[in-house]
C-alpha atoms as a PDB file:
ATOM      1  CA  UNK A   1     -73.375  73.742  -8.689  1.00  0.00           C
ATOM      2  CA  UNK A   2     -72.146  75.132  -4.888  1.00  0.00           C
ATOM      3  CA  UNK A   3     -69.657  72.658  -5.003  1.00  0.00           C
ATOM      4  CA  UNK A   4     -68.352  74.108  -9.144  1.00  0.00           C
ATOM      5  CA  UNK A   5     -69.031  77.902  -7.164  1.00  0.00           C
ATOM      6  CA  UNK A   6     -67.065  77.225  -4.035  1.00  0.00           C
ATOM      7  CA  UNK A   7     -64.186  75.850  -5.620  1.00  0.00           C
ATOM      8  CA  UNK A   8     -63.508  78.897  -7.728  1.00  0.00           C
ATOM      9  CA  UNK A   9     -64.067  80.881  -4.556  1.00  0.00           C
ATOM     10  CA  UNK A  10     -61.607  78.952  -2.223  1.00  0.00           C
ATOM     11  CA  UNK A  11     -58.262  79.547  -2.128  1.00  0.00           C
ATOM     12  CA  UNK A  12     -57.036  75.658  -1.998  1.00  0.00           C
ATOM     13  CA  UNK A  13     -53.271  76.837  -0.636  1.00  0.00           C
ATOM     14  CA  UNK A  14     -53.291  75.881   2.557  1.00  0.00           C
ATOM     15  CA  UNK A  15     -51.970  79.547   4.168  1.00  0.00           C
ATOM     16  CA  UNK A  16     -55.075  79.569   6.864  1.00  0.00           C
ATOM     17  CA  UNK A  17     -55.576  76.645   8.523  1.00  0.00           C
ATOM     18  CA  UNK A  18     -59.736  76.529   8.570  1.00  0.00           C
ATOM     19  CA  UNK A  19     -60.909  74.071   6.903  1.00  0.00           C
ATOM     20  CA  UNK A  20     -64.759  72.772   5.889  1.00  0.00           C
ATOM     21  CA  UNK A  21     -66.238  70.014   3.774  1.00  0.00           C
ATOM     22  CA  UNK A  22     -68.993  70.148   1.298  1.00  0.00           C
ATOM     23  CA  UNK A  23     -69.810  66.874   0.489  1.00  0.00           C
ATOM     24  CA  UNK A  24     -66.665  64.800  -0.560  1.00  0.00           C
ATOM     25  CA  UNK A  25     -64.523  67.927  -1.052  1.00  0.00           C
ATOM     26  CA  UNK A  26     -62.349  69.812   1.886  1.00  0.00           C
ATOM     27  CA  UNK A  27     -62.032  73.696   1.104  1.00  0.00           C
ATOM     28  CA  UNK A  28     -59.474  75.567   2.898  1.00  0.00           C
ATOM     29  CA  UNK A  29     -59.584  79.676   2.562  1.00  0.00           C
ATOM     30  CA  UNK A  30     -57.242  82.431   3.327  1.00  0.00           C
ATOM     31  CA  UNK A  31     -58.193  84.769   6.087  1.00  0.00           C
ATOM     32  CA  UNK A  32     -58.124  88.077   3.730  1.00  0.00           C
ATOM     33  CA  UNK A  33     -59.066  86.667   0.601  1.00  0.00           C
ATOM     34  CA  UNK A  34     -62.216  88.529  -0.157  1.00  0.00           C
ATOM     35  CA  UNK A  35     -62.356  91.104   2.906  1.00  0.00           C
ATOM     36  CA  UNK A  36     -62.699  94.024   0.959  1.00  0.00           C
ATOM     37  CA  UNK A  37     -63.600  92.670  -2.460  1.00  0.00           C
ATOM     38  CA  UNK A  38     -66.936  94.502  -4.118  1.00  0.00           C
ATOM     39  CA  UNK A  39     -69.272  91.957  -5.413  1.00  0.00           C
ATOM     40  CA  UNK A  40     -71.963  92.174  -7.762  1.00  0.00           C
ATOM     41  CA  UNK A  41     -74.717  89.609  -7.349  1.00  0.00           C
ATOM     42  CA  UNK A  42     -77.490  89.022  -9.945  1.00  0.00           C
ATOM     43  CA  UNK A  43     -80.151  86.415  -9.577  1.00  0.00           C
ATOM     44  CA  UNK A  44     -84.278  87.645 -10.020  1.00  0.00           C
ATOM     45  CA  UNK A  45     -84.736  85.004  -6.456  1.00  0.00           C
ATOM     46  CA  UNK A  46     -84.438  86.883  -3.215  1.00  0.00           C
ATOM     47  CA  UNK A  47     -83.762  83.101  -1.282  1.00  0.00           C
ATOM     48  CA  UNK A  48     -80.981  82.637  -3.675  1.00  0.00           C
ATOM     49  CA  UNK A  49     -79.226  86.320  -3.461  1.00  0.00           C
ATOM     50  CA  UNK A  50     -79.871  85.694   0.396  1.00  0.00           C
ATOM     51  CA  UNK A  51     -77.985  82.296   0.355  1.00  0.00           C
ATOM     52  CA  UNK A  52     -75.380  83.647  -1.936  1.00  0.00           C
ATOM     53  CA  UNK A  53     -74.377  86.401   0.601  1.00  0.00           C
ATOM     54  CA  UNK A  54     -74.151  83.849   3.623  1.00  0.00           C
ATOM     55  CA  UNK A  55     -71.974  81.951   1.515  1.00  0.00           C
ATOM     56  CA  UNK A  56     -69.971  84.866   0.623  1.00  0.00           C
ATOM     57  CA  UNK A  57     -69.864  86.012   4.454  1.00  0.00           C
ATOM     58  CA  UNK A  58     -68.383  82.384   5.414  1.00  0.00           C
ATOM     59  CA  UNK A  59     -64.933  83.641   3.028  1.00  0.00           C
ATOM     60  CA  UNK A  60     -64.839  86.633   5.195  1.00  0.00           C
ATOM     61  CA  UNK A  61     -66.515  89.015   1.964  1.00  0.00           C
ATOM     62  CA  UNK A  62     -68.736  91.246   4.332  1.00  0.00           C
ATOM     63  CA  UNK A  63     -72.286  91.926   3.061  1.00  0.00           C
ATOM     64  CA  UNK A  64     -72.046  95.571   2.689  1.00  0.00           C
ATOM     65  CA  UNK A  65     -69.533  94.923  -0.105  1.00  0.00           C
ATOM     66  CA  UNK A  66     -72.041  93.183  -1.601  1.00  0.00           C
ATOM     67  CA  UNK A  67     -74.246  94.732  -4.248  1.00  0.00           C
ATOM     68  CA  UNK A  68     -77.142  92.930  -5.869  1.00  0.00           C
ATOM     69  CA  UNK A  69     -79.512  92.667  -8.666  1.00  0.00           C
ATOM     70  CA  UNK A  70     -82.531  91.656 -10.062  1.00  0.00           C
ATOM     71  CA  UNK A  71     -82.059  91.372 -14.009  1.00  0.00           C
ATOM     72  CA  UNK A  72     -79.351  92.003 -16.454  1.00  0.00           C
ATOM     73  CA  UNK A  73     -80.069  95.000 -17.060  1.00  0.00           C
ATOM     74  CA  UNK A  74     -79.798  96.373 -13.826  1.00  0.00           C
ATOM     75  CA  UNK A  75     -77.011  94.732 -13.511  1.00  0.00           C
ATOM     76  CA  UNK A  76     -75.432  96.277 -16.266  1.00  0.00           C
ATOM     77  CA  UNK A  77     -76.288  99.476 -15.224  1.00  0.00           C
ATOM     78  CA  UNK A  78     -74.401  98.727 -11.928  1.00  0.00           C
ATOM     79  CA  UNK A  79     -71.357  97.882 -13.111  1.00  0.00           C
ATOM     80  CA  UNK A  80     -70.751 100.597 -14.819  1.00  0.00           C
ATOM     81  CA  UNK A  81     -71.171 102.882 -11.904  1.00  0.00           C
ATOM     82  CA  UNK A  82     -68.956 100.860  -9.832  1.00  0.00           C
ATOM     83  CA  UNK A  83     -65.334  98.491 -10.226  1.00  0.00           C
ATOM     84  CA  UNK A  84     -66.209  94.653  -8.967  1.00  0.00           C
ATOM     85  CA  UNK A  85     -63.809  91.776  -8.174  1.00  0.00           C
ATOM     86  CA  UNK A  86     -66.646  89.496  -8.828  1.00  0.00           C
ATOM     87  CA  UNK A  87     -69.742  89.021 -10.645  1.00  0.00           C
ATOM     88  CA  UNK A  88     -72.237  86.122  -9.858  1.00  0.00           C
ATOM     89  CA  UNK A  89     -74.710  85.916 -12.373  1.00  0.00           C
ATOM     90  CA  UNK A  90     -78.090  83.694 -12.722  1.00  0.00           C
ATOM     91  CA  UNK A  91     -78.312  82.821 -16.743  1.00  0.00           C
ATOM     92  CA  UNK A  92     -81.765  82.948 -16.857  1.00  0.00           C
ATOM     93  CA  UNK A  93     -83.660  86.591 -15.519  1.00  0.00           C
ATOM     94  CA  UNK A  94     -86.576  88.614 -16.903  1.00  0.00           C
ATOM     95  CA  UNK A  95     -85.596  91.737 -18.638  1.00  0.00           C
ATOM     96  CA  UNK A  96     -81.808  90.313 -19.759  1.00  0.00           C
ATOM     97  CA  UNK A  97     -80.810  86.922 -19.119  1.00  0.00           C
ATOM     98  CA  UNK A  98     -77.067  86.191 -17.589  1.00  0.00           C
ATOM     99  CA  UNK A  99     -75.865  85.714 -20.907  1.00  0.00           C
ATOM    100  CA  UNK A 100     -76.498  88.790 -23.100  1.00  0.00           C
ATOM    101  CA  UNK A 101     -75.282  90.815 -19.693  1.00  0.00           C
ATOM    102  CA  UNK A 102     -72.442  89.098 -19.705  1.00  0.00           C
ATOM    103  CA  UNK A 103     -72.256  90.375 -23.415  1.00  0.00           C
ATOM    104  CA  UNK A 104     -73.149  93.681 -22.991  1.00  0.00           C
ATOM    105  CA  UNK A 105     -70.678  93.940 -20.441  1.00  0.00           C
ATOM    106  CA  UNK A 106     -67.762  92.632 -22.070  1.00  0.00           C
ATOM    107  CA  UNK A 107     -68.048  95.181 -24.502  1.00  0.00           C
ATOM    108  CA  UNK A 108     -68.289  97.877 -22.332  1.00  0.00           C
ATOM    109  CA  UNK A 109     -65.208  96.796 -20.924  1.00  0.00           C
ATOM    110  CA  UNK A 110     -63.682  96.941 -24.388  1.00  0.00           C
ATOM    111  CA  UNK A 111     -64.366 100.115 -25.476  1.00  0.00           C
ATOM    112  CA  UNK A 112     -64.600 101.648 -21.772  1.00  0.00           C
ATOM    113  CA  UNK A 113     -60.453 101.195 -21.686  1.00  0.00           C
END
């Protein structure tokens, strides 16, 4: 699963020349990718919200543009307060799971525009 999560958070184009390896697989980032991007992190584990943000911070996304939740509800709630480049979401919380959050979203979005 880091391996699926990193690869959709690398940019694999070769414009900054740093370079690491997670297991068989070389990821190479740009220096601004995520620098000021506002991310919305939901998971109901504290370990894995903390992990998430140190693996954010490695891309250069600093942790006070990080937001973070506990359920899908709250989560929810959050994003409609606030405009996020990126939403990490656990599919299974108390309260509302990933997926109907996901939902609920989604249709907010709809009839939000």
């Amino acid at each position: 699963m880091i391996d699926a999560a990193l690869t959709q958070l690398f940019l694999v184009d070769g414009s900054f020349e740093e370079t690491f390896a997670s297991q068989d697989t070389v990821y190479t980032r740009t220096e601004t990718s995520w620098n000021d991007s506002k991310i919305l992190i939901v998971d109901d584990v504290d370990a894995n919200l903390k992990v998430v943000v140190g693996m954010l911070s490695i891309i250069g996304c600093s942790p006070s543009n990080c937001d973070s939740a506990i359920n899908g509800r709250d989560a929810v709630e959050l994003f409609k307060k606030c405009k996020y480049d990126l939403v990490l979401m656990d599919c299974h919380m108390p309260i509302m799971d990933g997926y109907q959050a996901t939902e609920t979203i989604r249709e907010w979005e709809t009839v939000s525009k």
